[in-house]
C-alpha atoms as a PDB file:
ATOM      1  CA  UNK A   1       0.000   0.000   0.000  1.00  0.00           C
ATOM      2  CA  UNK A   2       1.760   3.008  -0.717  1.00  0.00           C
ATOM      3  CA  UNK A   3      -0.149   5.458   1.424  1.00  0.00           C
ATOM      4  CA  UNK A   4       1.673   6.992   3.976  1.00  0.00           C
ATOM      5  CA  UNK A   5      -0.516   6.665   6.548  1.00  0.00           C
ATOM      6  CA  UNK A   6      -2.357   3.691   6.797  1.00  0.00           C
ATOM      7  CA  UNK A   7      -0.671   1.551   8.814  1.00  0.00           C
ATOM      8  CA  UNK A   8      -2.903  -1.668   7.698  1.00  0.00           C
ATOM      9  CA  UNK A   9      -4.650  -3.145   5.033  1.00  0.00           C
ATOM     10  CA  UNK A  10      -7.519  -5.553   5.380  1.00  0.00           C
ATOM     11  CA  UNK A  11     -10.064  -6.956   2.948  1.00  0.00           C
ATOM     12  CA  UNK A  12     -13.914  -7.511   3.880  1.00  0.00           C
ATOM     13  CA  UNK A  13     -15.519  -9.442   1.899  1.00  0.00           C
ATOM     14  CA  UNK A  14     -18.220 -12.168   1.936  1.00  0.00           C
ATOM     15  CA  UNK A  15     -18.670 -16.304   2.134  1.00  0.00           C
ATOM     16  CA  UNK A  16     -20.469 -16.068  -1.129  1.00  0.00           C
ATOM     17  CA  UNK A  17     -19.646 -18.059  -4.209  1.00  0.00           C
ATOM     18  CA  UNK A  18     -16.740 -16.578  -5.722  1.00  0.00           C
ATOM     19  CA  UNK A  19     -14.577 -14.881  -4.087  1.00  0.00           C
ATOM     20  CA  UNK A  20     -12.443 -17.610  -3.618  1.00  0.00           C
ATOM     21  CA  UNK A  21      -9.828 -15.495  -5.823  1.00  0.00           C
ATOM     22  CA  UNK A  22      -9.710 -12.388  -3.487  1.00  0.00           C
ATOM     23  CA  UNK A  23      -8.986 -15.034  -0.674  1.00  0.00           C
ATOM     24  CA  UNK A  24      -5.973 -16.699  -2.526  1.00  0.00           C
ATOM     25  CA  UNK A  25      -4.643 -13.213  -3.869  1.00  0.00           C
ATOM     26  CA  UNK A  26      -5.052 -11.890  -0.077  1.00  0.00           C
ATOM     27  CA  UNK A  27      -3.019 -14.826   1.251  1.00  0.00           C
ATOM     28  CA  UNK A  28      -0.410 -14.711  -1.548  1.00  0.00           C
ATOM     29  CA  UNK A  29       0.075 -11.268  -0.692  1.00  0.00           C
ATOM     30  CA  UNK A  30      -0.121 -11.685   3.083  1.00  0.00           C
ATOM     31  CA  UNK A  31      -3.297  -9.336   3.049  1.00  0.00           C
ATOM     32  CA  UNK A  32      -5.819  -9.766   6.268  1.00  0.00           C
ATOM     33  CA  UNK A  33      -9.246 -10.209   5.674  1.00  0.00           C
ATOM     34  CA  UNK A  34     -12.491 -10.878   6.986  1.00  0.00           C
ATOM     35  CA  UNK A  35     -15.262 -12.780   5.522  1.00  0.00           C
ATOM     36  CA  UNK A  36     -18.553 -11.625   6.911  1.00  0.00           C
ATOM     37  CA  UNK A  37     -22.363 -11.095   5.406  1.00  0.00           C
ATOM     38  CA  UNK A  38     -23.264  -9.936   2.211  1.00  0.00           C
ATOM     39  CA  UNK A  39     -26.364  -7.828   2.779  1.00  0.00           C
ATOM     40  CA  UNK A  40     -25.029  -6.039   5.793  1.00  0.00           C
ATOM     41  CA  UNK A  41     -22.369  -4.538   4.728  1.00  0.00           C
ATOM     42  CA  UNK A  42     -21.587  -2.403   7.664  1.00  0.00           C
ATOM     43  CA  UNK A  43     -21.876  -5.552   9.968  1.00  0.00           C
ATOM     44  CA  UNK A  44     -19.071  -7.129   8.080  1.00  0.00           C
ATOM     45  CA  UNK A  45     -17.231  -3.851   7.792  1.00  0.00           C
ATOM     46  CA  UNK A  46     -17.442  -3.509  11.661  1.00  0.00           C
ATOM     47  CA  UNK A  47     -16.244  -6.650  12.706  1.00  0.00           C
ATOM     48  CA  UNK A  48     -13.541  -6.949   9.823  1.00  0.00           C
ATOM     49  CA  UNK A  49     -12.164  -3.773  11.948  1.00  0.00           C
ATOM     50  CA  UNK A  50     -13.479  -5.060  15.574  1.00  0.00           C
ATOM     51  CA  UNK A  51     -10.242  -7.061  16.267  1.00  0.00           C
ATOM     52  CA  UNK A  52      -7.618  -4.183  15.844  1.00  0.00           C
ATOM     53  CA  UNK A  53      -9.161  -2.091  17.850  1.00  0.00           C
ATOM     54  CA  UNK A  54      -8.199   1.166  15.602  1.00  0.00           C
ATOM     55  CA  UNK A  55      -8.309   4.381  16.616  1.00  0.00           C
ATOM     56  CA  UNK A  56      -9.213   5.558  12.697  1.00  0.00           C
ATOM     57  CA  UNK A  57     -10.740   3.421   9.467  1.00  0.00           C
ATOM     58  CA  UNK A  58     -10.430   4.544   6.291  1.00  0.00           C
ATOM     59  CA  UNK A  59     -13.481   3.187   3.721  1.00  0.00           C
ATOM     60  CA  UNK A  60     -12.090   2.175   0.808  1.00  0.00           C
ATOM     61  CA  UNK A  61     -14.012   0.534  -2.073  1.00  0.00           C
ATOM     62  CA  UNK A  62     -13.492  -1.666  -4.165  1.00  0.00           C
ATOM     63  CA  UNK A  63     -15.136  -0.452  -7.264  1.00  0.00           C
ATOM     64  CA  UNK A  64     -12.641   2.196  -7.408  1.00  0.00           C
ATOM     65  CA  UNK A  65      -9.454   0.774  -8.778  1.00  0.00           C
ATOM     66  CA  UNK A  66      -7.431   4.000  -9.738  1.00  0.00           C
ATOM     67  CA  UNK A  67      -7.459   5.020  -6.349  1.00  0.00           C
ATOM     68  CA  UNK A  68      -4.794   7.363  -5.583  1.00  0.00           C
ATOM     69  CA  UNK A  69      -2.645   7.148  -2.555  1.00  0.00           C
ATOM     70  CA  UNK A  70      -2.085  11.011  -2.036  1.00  0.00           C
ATOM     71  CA  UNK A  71      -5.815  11.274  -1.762  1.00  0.00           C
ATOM     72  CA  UNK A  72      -5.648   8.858   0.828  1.00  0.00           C
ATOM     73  CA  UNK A  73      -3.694  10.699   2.863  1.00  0.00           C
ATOM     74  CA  UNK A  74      -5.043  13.874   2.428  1.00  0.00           C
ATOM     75  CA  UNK A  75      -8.567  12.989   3.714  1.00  0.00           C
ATOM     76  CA  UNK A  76      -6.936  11.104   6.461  1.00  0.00           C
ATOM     77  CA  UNK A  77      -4.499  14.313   7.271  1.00  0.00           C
ATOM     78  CA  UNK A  78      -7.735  16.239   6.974  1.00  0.00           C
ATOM     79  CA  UNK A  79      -9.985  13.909   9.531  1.00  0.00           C
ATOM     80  CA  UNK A  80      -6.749  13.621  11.945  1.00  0.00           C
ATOM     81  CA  UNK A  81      -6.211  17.756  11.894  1.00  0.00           C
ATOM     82  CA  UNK A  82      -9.314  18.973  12.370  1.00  0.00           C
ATOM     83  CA  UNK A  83     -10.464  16.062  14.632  1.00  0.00           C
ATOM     84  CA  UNK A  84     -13.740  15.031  12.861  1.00  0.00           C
ATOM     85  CA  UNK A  85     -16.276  11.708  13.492  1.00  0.00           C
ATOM     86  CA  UNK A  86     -16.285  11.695   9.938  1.00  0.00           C
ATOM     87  CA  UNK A  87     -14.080  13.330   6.657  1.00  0.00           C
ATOM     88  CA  UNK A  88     -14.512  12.418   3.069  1.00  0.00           C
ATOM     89  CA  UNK A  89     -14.223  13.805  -0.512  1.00  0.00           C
ATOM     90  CA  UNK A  90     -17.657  12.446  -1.182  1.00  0.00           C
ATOM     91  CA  UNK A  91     -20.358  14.356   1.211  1.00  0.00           C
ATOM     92  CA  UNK A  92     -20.614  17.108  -1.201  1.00  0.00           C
ATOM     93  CA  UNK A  93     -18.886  15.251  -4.332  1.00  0.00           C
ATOM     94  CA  UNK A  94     -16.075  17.258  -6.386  1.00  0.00           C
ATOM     95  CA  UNK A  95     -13.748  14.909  -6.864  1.00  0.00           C
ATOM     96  CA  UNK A  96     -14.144  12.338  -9.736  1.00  0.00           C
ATOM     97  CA  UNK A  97     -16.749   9.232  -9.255  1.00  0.00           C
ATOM     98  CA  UNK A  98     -14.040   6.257  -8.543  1.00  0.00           C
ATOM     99  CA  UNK A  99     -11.177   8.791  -6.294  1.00  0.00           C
ATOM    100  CA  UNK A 100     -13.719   8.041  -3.314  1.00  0.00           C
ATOM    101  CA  UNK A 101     -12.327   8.042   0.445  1.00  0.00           C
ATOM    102  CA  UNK A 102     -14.002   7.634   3.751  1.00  0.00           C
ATOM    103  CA  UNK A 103     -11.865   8.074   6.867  1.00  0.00           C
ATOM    104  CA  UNK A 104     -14.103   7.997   9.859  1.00  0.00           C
ATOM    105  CA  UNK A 105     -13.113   7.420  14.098  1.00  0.00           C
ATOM    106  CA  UNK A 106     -13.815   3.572  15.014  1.00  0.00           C
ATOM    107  CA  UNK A 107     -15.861   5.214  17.504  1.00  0.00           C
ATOM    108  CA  UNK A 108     -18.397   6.621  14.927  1.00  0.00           C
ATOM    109  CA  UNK A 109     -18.734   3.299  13.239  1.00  0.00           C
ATOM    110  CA  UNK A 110     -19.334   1.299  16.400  1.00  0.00           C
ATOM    111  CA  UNK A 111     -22.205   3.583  17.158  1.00  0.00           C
ATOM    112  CA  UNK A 112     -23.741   3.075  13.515  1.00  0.00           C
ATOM    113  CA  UNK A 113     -23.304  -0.709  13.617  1.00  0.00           C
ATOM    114  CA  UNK A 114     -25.119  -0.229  17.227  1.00  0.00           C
ATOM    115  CA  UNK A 115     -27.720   2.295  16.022  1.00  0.00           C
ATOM    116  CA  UNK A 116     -28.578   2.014  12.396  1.00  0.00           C
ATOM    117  CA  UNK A 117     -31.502   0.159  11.533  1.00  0.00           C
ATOM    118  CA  UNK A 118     -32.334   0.939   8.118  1.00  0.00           C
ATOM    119  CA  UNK A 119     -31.870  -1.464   5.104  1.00  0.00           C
ATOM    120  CA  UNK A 120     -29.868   1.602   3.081  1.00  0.00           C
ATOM    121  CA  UNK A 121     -27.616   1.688   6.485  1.00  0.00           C
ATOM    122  CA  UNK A 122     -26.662  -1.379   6.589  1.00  0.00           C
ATOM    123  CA  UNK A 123     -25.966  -2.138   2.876  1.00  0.00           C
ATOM    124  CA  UNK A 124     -23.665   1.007   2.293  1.00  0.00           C
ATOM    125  CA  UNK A 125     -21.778   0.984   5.757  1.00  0.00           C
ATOM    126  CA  UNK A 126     -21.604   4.769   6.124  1.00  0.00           C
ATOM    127  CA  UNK A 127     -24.875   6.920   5.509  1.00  0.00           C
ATOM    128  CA  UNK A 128     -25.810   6.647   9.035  1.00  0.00           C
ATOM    129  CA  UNK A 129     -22.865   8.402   9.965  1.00  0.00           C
ATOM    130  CA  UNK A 130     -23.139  11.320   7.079  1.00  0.00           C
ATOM    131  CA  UNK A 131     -26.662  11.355   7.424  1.00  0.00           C
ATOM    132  CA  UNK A 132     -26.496  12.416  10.957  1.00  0.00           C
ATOM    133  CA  UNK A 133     -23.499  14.318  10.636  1.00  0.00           C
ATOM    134  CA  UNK A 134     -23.264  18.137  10.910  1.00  0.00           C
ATOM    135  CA  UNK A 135     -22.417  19.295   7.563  1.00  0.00           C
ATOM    136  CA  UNK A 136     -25.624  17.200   6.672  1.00  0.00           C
ATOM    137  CA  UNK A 137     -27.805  18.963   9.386  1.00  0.00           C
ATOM    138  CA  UNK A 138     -27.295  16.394  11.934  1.00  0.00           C
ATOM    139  CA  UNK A 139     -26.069  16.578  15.802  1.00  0.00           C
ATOM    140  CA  UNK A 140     -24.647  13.247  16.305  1.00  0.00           C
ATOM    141  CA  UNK A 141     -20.879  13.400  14.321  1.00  0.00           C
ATOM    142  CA  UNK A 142     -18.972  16.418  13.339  1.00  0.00           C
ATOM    143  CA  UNK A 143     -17.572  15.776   9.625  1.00  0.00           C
ATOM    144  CA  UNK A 144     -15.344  17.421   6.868  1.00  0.00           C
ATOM    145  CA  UNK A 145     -16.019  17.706   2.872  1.00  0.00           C
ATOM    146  CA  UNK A 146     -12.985  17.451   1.197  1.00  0.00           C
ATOM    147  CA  UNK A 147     -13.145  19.505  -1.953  1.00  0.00           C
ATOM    148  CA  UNK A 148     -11.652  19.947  -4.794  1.00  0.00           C
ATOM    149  CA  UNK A 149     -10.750  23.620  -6.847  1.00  0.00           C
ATOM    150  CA  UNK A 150     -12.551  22.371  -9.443  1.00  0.00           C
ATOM    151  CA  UNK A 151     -16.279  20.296  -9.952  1.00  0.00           C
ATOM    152  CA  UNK A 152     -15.211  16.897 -11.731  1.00  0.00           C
ATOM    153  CA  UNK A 153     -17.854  14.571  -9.909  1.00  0.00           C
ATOM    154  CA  UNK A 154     -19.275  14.124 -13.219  1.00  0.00           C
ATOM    155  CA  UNK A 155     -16.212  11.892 -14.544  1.00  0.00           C
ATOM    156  CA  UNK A 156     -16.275   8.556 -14.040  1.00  0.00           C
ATOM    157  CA  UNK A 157     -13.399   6.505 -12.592  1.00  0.00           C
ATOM    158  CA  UNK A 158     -15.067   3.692 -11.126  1.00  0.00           C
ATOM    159  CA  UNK A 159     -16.398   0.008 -12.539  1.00  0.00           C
ATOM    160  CA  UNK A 160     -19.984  -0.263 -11.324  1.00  0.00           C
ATOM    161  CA  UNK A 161     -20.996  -1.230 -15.252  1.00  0.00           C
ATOM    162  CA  UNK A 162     -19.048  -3.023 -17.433  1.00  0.00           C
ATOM    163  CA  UNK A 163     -18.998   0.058 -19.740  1.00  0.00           C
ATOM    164  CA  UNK A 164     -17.322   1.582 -16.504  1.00  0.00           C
ATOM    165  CA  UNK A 165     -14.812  -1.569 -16.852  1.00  0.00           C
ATOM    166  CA  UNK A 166     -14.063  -0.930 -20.542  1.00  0.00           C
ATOM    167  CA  UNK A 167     -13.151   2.515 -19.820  1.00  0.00           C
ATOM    168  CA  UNK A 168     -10.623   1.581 -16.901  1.00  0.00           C
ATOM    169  CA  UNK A 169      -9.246  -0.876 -19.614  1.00  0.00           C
ATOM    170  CA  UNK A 170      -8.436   1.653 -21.767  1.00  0.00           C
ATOM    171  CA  UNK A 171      -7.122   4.220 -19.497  1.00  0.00           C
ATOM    172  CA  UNK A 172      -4.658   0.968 -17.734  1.00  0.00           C
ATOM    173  CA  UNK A 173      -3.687   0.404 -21.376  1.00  0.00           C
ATOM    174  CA  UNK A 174      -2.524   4.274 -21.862  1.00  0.00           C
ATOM    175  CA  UNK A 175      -1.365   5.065 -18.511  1.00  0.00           C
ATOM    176  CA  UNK A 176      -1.312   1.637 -16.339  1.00  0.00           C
ATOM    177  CA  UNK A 177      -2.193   1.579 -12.647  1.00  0.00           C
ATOM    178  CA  UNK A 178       0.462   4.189 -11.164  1.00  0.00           C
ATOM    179  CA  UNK A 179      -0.734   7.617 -12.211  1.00  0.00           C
ATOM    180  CA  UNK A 180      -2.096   9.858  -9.883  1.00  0.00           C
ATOM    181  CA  UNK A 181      -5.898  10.708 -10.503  1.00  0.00           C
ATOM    182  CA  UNK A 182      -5.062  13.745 -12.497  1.00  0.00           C
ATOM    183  CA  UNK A 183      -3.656  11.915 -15.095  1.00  0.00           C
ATOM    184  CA  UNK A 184      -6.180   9.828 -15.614  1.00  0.00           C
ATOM    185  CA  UNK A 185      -9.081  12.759 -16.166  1.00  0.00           C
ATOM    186  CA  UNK A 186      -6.654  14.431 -18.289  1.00  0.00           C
ATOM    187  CA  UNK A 187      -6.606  11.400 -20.453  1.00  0.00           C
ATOM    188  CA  UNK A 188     -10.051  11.426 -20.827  1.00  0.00           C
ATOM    189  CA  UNK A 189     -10.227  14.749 -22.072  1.00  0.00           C
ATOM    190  CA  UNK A 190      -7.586  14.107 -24.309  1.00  0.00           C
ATOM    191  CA  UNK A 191      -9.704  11.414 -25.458  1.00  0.00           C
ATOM    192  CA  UNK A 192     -13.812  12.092 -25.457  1.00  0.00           C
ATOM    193  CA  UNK A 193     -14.126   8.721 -27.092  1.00  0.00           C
ATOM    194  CA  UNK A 194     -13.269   6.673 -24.469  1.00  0.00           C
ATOM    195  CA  UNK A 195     -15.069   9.332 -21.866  1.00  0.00           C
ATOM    196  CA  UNK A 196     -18.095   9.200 -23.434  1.00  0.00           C
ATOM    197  CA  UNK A 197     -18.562   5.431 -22.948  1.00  0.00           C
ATOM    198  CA  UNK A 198     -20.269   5.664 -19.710  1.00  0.00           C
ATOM    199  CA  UNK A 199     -21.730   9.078 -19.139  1.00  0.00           C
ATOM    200  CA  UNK A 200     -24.966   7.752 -19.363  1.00  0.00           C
ATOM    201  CA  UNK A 201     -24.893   6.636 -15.933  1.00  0.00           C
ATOM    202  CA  UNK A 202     -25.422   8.640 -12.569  1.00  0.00           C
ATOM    203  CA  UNK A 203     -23.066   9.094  -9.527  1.00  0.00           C
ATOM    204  CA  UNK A 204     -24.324   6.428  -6.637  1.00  0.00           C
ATOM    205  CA  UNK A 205     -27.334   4.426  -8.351  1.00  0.00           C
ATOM    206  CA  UNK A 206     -26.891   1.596  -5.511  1.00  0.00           C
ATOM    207  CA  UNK A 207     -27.314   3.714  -2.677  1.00  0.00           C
ATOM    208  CA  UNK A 208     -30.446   5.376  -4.448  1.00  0.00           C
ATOM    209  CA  UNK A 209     -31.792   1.673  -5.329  1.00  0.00           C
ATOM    210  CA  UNK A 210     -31.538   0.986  -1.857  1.00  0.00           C
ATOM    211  CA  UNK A 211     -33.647   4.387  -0.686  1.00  0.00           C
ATOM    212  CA  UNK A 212     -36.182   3.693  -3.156  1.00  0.00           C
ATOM    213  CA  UNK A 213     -36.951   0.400  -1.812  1.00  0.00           C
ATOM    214  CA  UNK A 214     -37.598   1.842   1.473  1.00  0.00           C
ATOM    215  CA  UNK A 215     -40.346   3.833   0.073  1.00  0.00           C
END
C-alpha cells in the first residue's frame, strides 16, 4: 500500500460463491481479511475492523481501482487535523466518481453498527454516519467535505458497469495503474471517445436503489 498513513490493510468481503480469488490473492500477498455477510455490509465492515481495535478506518471501495494514494492521505491528514467523526471527498462530491475516500473514528462506526436500523444503512456501511453528521444537518458526528478547486464529480473513474470496466481498460492500457488521478481525467479529455462510454450513468445508483426500496 503506498499510502503513507495507513498503517494496515484488510479486505472484507463475503462467504459467497466466488470470491475464492480475493482469498488466494489476499493470502499470496499476506493481506488480512475478513469474511462476513453480504447484505449487511456495515456488519461485516465492523467486525472486519473489531479485532484491531483502531483508533481511525479509512473506507475504501473496491469499485474504485485507480485510487490514488495522495488522496488517501489527504482525507486522512484532513480527519486527523481537524479532529472530525467523519471526513470524506464524497459528502458534497467534487472529486471524480471512482477517487472516493471515507476516513471515519472507530468510535463513529461502532455507534452506527449499534444504532442504524435501516436497510440503506446497513448495505452502504456509512450513511448513518453522514446522514447524521453536521455538515448534513445532523447533531450526532462532526464531519469534513474534502473539496476539490474544481467540480469533476461528473467523470467517471469507477467500474460499477461493465462500460465503466471498458473505460478503466483503456485508461490501464494508456497510462497503467500508477498515475495519480489527475492523469487519468486528463486522459479522458484528451480522449472524449473513451469518456463518453459511460456518461450515461449517474453518480451512486446503488445507494439510491436501496432508498427507493424503502419507500
Amino acid at each position: 500500500m503506498e499510502s503513507a498513513l495507513i498503517s494496515k490493510l484488510k479486505i472484507a468481503t463475503t462467504h459467497e460463491e466466488g470470491v475464492e480469488p480475493i482469498i488466494d490473492i489476499c493470502n499470496e500477498l499476506g493481506v488480512a481479511y475478513y469474511q462476513g455477510s453480504l447484505d449487511d455490509v456495515l456488519g461485516r465492515f465492523y467486525q472486519a475492523a473489531l479485532p484491531e481495535n483502531p483508533d481511525w478506518v479509512v473506507r475504501l471501495t473496491s469499485d474504485c481501482p485507480l485510487i490514488d494514494p495522495a488522496m488517501i492521505d489527504k482525507v486522512v491528514r484532513a480527519a486527523i487535523e481537524h479532529d472530525v467523526d467523519y471526513a470524506s471527498n464524497t459528502l458534497n462530491p467534487s472529486y471524480p466518481d471512482g477517487i472516493d475516500v471515507e476516513v471515519f473514528k472507530f468510535s463513529a462506526l461502532e455507534k452506527a453498527f449499534k444504532e442504524a436500523t435501516l436497510t440503506s444503512e446497513r448495505e452502504h456501511v456509512t450513511p448513518y454516519i453522514w446522514k447524521n453528521s453536521d455538515v448534513k444537518g445532523g447533531h450526532i458526528f462532526k464531519a469534513l467535505n474534502v473539496e476539490n478547486a474544481e467540480d469533476l464529480s461528473l467523470i467517471r473513474l469507477t467500474v460499477d458497469t461493465i462500460e465503466d470496466f471498458e473505460v478503466i481498460e483503456k485508461l490501464v492500457q494508456i497510462e497503467g495503474t500508477d498515475k495519480d488521478w489527475l492523469t487519468y481525467v486528463d486522459t479522458l479529455n484528451n480522449h472524449p471517445e473513451i469518456k463518453e462510454i459511460n456518461q450515461k450513468y449517474r453518480r451512486n445508483e446503488g445507494y439510491d436503489k436501496s432508498i427507493d426500496l424503502e419507500k
